[in-house]
N, C-alpha and C. Protein backbone atom coordinates (compact mmCIF):
# COMPACT_ATOMS: atom_id res chain seq x y z
N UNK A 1 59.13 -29.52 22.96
CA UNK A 1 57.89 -29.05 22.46
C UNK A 1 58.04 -28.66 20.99
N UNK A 2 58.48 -27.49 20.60
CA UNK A 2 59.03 -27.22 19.11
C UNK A 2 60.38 -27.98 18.74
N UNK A 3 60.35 -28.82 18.34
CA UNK A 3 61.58 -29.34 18.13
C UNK A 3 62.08 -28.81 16.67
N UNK A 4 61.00 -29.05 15.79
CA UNK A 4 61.03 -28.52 14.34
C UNK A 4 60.18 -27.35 13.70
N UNK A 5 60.89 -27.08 12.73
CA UNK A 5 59.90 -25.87 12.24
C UNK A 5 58.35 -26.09 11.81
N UNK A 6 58.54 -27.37 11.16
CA UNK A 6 57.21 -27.88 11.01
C UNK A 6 56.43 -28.19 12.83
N UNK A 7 56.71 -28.21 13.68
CA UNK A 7 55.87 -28.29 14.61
C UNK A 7 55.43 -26.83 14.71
N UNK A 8 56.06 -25.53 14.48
CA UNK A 8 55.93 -24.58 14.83
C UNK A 8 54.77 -24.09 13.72
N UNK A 9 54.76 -24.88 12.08
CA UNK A 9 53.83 -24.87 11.37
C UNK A 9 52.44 -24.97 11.77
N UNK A 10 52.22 -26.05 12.37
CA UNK A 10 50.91 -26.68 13.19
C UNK A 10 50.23 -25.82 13.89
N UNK A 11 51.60 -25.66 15.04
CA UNK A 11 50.80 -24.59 16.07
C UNK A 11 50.23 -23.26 14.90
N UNK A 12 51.06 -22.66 14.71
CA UNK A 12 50.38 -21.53 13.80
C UNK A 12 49.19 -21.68 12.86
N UNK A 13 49.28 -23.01 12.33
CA UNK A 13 48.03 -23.46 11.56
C UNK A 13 46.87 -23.70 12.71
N UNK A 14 47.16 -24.00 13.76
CA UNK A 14 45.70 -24.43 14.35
C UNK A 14 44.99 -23.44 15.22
N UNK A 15 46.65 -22.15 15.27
CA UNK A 15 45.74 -20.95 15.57
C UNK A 15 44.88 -20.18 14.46
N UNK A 16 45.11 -20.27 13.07
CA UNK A 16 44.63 -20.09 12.36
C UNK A 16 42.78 -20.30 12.05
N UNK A 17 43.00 -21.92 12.02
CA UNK A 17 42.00 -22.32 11.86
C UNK A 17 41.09 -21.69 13.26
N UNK A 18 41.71 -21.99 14.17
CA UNK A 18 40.73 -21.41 15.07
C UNK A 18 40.15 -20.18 15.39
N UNK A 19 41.00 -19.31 15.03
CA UNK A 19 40.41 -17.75 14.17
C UNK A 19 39.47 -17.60 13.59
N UNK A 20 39.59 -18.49 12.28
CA UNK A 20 38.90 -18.45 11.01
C UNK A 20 37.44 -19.26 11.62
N UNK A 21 37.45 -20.30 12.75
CA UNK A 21 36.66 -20.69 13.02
C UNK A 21 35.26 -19.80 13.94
N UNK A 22 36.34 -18.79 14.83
CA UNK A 22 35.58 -17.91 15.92
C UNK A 22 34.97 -16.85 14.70
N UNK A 23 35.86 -16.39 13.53
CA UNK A 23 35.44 -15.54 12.99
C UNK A 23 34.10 -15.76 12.18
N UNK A 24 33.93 -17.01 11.41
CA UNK A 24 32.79 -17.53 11.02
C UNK A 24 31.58 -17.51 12.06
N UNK A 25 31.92 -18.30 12.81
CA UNK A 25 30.98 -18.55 13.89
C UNK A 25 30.12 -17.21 14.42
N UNK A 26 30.94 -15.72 14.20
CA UNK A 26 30.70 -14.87 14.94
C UNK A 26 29.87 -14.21 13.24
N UNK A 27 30.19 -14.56 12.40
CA UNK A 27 29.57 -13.64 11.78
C UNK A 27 27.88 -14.66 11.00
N UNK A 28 28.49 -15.84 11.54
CA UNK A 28 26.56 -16.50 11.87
C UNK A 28 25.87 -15.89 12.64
N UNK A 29 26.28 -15.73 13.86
CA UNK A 29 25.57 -14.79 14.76
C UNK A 29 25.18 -13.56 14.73
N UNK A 30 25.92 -13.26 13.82
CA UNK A 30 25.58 -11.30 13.54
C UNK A 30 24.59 -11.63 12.61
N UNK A 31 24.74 -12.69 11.45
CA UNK A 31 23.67 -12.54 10.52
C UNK A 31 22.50 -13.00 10.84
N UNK A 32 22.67 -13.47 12.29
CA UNK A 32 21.19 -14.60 12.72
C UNK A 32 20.59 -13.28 13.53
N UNK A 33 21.16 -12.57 14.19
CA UNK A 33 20.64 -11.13 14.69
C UNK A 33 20.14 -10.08 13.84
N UNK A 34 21.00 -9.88 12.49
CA UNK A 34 20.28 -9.26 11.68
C UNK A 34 18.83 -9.52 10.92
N UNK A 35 19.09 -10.82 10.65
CA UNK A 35 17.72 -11.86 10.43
C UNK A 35 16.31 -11.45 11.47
N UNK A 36 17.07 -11.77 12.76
CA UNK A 36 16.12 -11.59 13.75
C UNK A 36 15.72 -9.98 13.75
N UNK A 37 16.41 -8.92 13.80
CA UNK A 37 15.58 -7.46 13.82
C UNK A 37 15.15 -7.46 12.25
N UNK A 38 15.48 -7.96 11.09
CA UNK A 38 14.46 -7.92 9.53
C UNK A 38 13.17 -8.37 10.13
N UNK A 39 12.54 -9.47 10.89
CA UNK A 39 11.64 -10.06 11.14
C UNK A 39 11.05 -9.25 12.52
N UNK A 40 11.46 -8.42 13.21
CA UNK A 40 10.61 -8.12 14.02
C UNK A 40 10.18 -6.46 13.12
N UNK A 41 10.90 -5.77 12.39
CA UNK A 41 10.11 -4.82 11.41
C UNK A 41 9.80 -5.06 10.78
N UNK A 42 9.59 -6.43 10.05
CA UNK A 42 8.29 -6.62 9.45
C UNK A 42 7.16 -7.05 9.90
N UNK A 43 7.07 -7.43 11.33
CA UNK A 43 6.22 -7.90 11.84
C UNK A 43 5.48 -6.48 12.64
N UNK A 44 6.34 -5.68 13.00
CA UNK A 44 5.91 -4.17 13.47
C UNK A 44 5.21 -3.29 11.97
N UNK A 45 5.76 -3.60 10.73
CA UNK A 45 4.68 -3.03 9.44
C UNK A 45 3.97 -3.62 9.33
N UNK A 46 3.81 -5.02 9.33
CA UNK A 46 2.77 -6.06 9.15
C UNK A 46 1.41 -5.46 10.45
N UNK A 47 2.08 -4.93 11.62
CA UNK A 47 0.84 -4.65 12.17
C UNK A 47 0.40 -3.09 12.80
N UNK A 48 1.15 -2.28 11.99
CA UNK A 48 0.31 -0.85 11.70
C UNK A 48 0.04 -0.95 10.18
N UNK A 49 -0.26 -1.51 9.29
CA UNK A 49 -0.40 -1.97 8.13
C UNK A 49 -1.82 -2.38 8.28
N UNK A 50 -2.01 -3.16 9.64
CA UNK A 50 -3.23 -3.72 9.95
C UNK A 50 -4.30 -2.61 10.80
N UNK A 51 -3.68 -2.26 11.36
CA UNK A 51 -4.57 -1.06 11.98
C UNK A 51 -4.75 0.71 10.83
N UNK A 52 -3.98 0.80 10.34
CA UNK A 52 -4.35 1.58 8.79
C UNK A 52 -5.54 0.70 8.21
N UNK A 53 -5.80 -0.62 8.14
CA UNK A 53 -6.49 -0.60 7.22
C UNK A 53 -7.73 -0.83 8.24
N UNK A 54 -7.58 -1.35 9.37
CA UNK A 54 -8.82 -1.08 10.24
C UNK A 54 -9.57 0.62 10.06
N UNK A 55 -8.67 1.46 10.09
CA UNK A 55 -8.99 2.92 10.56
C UNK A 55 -9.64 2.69 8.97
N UNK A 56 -9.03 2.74 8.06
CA UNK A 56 -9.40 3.07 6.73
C UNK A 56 -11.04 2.16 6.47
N UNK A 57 -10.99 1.02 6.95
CA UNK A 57 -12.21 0.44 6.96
C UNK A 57 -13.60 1.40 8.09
N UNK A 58 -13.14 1.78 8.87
CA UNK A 58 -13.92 2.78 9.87
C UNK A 58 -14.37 3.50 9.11
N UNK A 59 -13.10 4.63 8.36
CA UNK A 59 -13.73 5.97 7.73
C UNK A 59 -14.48 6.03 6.50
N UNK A 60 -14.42 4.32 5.54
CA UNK A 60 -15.27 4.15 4.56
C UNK A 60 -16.79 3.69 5.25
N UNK A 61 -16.92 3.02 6.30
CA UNK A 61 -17.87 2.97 6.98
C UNK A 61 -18.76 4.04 6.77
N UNK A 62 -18.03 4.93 8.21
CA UNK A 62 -18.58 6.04 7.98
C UNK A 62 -19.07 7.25 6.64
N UNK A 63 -18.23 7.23 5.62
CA UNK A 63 -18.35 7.93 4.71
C UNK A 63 -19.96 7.41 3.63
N UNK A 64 -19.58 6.28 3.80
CA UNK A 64 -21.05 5.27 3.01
C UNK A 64 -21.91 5.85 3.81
N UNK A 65 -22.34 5.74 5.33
CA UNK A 65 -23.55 6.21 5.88
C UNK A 65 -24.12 7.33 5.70
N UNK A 66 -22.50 8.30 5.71
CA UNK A 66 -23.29 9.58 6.01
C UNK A 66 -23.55 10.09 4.35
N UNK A 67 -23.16 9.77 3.56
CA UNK A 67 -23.48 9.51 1.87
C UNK A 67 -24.94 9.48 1.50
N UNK A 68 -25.25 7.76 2.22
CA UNK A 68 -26.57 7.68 2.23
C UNK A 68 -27.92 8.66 2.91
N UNK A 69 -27.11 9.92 3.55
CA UNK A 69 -28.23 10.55 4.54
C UNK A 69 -28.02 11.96 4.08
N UNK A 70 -27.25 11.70 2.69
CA UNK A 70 -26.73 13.43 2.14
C UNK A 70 -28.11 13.68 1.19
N UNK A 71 -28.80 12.68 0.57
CA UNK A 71 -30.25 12.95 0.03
C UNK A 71 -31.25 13.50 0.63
N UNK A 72 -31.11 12.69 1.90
CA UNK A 72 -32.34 13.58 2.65
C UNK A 72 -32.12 14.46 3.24
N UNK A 73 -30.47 15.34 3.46
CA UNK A 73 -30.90 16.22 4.02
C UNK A 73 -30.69 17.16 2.66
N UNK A 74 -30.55 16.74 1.09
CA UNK A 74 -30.49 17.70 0.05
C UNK A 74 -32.20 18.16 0.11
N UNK A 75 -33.27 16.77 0.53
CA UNK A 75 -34.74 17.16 0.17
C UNK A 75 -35.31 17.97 0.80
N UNK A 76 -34.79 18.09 2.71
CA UNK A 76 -34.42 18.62 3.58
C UNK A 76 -34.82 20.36 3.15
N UNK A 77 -33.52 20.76 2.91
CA UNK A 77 -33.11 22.09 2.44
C UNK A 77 -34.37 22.64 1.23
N UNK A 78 -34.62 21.81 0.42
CA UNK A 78 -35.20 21.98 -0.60
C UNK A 78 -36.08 22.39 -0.57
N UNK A 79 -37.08 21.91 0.46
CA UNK A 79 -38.20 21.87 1.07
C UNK A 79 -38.23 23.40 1.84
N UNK A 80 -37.46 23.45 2.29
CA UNK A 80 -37.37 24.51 3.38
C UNK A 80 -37.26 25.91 2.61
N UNK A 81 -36.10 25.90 1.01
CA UNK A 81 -36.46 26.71 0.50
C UNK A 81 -37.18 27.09 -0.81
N UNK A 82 -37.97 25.80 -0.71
CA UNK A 82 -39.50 26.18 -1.97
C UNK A 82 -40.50 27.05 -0.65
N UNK A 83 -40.44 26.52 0.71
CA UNK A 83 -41.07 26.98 1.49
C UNK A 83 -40.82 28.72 1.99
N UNK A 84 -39.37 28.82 1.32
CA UNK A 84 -39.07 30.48 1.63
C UNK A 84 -39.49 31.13 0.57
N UNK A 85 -39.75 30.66 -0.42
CA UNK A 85 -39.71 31.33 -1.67
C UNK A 85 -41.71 31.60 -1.88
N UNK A 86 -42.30 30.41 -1.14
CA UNK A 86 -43.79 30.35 -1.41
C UNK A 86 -44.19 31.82 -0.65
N UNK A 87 -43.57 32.05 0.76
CA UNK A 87 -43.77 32.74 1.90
C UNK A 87 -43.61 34.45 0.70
N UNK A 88 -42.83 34.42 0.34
CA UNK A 88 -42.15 35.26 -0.12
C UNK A 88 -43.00 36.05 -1.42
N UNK A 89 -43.51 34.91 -1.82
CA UNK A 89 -44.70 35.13 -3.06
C UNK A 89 -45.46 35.51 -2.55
N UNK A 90 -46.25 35.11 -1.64
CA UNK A 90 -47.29 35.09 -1.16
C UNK A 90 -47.92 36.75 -0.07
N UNK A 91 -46.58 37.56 0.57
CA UNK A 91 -47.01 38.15 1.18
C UNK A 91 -46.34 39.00 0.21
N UNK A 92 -47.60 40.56 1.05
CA UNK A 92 -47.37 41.93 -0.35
C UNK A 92 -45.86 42.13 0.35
N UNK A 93 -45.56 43.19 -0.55
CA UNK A 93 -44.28 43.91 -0.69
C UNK A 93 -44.91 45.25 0.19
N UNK A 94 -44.29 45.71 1.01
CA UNK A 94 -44.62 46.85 1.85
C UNK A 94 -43.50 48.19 1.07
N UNK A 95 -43.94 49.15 0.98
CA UNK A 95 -43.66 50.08 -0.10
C UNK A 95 -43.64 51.16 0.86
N UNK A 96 -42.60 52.13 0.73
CA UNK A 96 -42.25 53.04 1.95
C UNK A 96 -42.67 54.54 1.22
């Protein structure tokens, strides 16, 4: 089997290579796993990213409406107190 030192070269060389081969091989796989969890957190920001901007689209919704209904209830009030103030004119002052 070993007859020469150079056979004993070989063997050691082809355990080598085959090291160097498992070791590569293994660190494709680590980087194809790392790859793979980069892509599932961006795909998990990509979609609360999406529901932030749903919510954020809701609360501008809402904020525009109730915006539009802040006039009438400013005319609202207004009304109510030209109406306290007429009342107010209008009846005597009771004097003790």
């Amino acid at each position: 089997m070993l007859v020469t030192s150079i056979d004993l070269f070989w063997v050691v060389l082809s355990f080598v290579i085959l090291f160097v081969g498992v070791a590569v091989g293994w660190g494709f796989v680590y980087i194809a796993l790392m790859l793979r969890d980069i892509q599932q957190i961006t795909s998990g920001l990509r979609k609360k990213s999406e529901v932030v901007d749903e919510i954020l689209d809701i609360i501008k919704d809402r904020v525009s409406s109730a915006a539009n209904q802040i006039p009438t209830f400013v005319n609202f009030a207004a009304k109510i107190i030209q109406g306290f103030k007429e009342k107010k004119k209008s009846s005597p002052k009771k004097k003790k």
